[in-house]
Protein backbone atom coordinates (compact mmCIF):
# COMPACT_ATOMS: atom_id res chain seq x y z
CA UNK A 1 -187.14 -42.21 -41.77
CA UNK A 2 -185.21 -39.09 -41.18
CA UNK A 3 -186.02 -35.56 -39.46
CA UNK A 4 -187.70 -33.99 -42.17
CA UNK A 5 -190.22 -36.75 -42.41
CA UNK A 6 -190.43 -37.23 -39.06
CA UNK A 7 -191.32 -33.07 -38.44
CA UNK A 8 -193.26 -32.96 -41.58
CA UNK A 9 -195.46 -35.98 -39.65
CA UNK A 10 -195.63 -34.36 -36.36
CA UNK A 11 -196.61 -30.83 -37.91
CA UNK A 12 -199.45 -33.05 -39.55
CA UNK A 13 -200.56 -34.27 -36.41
CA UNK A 14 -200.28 -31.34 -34.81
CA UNK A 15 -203.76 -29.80 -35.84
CA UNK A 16 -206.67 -31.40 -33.58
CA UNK A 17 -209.10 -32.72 -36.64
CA UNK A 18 -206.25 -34.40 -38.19
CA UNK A 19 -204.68 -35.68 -34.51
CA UNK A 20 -208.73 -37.26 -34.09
CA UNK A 21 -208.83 -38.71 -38.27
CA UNK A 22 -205.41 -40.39 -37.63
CA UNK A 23 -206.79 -41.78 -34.32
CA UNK A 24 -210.01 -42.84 -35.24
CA UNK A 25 -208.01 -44.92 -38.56
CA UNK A 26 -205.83 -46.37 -36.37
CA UNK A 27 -208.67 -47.66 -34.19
CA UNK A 28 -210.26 -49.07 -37.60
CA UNK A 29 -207.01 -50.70 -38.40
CA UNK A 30 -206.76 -52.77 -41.89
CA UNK A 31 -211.15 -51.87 -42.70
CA UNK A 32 -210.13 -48.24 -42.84
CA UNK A 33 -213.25 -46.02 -43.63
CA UNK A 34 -214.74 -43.97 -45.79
CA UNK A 35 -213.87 -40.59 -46.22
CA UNK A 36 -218.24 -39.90 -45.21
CA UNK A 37 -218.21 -41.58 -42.24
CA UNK A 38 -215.23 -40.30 -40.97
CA UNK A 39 -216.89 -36.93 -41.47
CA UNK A 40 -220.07 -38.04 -39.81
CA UNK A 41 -217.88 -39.55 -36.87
CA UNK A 42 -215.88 -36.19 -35.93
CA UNK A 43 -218.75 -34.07 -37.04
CA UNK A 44 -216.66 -32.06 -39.72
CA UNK A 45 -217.83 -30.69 -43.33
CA UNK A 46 -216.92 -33.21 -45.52
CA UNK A 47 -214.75 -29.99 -47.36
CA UNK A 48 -213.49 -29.58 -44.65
CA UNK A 49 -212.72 -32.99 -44.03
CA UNK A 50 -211.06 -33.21 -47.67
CA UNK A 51 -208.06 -31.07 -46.75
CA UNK A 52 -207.55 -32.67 -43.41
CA UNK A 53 -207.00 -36.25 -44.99
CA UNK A 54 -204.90 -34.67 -48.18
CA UNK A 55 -202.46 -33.02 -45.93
CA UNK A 56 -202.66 -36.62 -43.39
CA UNK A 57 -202.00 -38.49 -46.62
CA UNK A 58 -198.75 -36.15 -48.08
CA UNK A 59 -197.44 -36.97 -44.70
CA UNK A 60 -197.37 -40.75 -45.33
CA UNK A 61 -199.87 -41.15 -41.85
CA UNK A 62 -202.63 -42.64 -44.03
CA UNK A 63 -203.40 -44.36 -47.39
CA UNK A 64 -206.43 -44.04 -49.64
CA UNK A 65 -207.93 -46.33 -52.33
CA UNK A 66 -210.88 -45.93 -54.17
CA UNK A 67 -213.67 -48.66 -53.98
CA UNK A 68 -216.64 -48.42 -56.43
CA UNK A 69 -217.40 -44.77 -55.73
CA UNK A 70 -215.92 -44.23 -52.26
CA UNK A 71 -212.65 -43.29 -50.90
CA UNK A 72 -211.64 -45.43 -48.43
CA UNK A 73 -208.46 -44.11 -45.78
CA UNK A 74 -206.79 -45.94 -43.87
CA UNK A 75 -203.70 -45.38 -41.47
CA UNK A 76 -200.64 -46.25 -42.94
CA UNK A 77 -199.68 -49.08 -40.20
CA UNK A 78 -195.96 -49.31 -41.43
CA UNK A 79 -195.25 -45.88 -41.80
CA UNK A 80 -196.48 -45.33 -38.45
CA UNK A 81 -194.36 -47.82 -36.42
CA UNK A 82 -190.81 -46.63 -38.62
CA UNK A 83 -192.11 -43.03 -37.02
CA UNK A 84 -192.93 -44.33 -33.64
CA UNK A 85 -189.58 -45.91 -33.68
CA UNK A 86 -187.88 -43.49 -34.91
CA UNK A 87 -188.99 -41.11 -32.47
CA UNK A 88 -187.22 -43.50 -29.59
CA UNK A 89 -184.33 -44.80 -31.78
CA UNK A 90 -181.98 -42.33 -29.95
CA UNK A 91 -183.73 -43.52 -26.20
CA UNK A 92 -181.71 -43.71 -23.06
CA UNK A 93 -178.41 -43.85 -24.55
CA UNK A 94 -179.17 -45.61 -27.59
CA UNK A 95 -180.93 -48.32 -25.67
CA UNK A 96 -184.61 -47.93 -27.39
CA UNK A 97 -185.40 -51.86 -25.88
CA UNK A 98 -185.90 -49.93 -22.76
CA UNK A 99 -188.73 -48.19 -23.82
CA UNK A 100 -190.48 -51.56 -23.61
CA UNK A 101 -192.99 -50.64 -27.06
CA UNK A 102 -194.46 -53.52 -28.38
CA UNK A 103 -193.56 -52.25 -32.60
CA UNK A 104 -193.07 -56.22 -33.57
CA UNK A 105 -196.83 -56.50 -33.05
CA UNK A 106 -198.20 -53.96 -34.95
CA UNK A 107 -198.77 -55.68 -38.43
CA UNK A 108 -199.14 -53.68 -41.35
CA UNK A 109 -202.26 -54.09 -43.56
């Protein structure tokens, strides 16, 4: 991870439709959805939808894999916790332990 990834994330999250798609993927964890239901979930276009997840996915927040004749997205679990730490790598002095965050439990799908 390094500060361009790490802005080029934020400025992805930054944007409220994309803040509630990466939140409602996490919450799915490993099962992911489809990119429908995630539209029918935040009540957003589906073409709208499409340009929310592309920009999500460039920024290495989510994956997507094609199964039969959906798309399926899912939040990239790994990427997220080398953010999330990199974000508090520099914490209290260089002490990130202090920040008590539990990143050895968040498994990767």
């Amino acid at each position: 991870m390094n500060d361009d990834k790490a802005l080029n994330m934020l400025s992805a999250l930054s944007q409220k439709t994309r803040f509630q798609v990466f939140r409602l993927l996490m919450a799915n964890g490993c099962d992911g959805m489809a990119a429908g239901k995630i539209a029918e979930n935040l009540a957003v276009p589906q073409n709208t939808l499409s340009s929310h997840l592309t920009i999500l996915t460039n920024a290495g927040l989510i994956t997507m894999e094609r199964q039969g004749r959906h798309l399926i997205y899912k939040a990239a679990i790994g990427e997220t916790r080398d953010f999330i730490e990199f974000l508090v790598s520099d914490c209290c002095q260089g002490n990130p332990e202090i920040c008590e965050l539990p990143f050895h439990l968040m498994k990767s799908c």
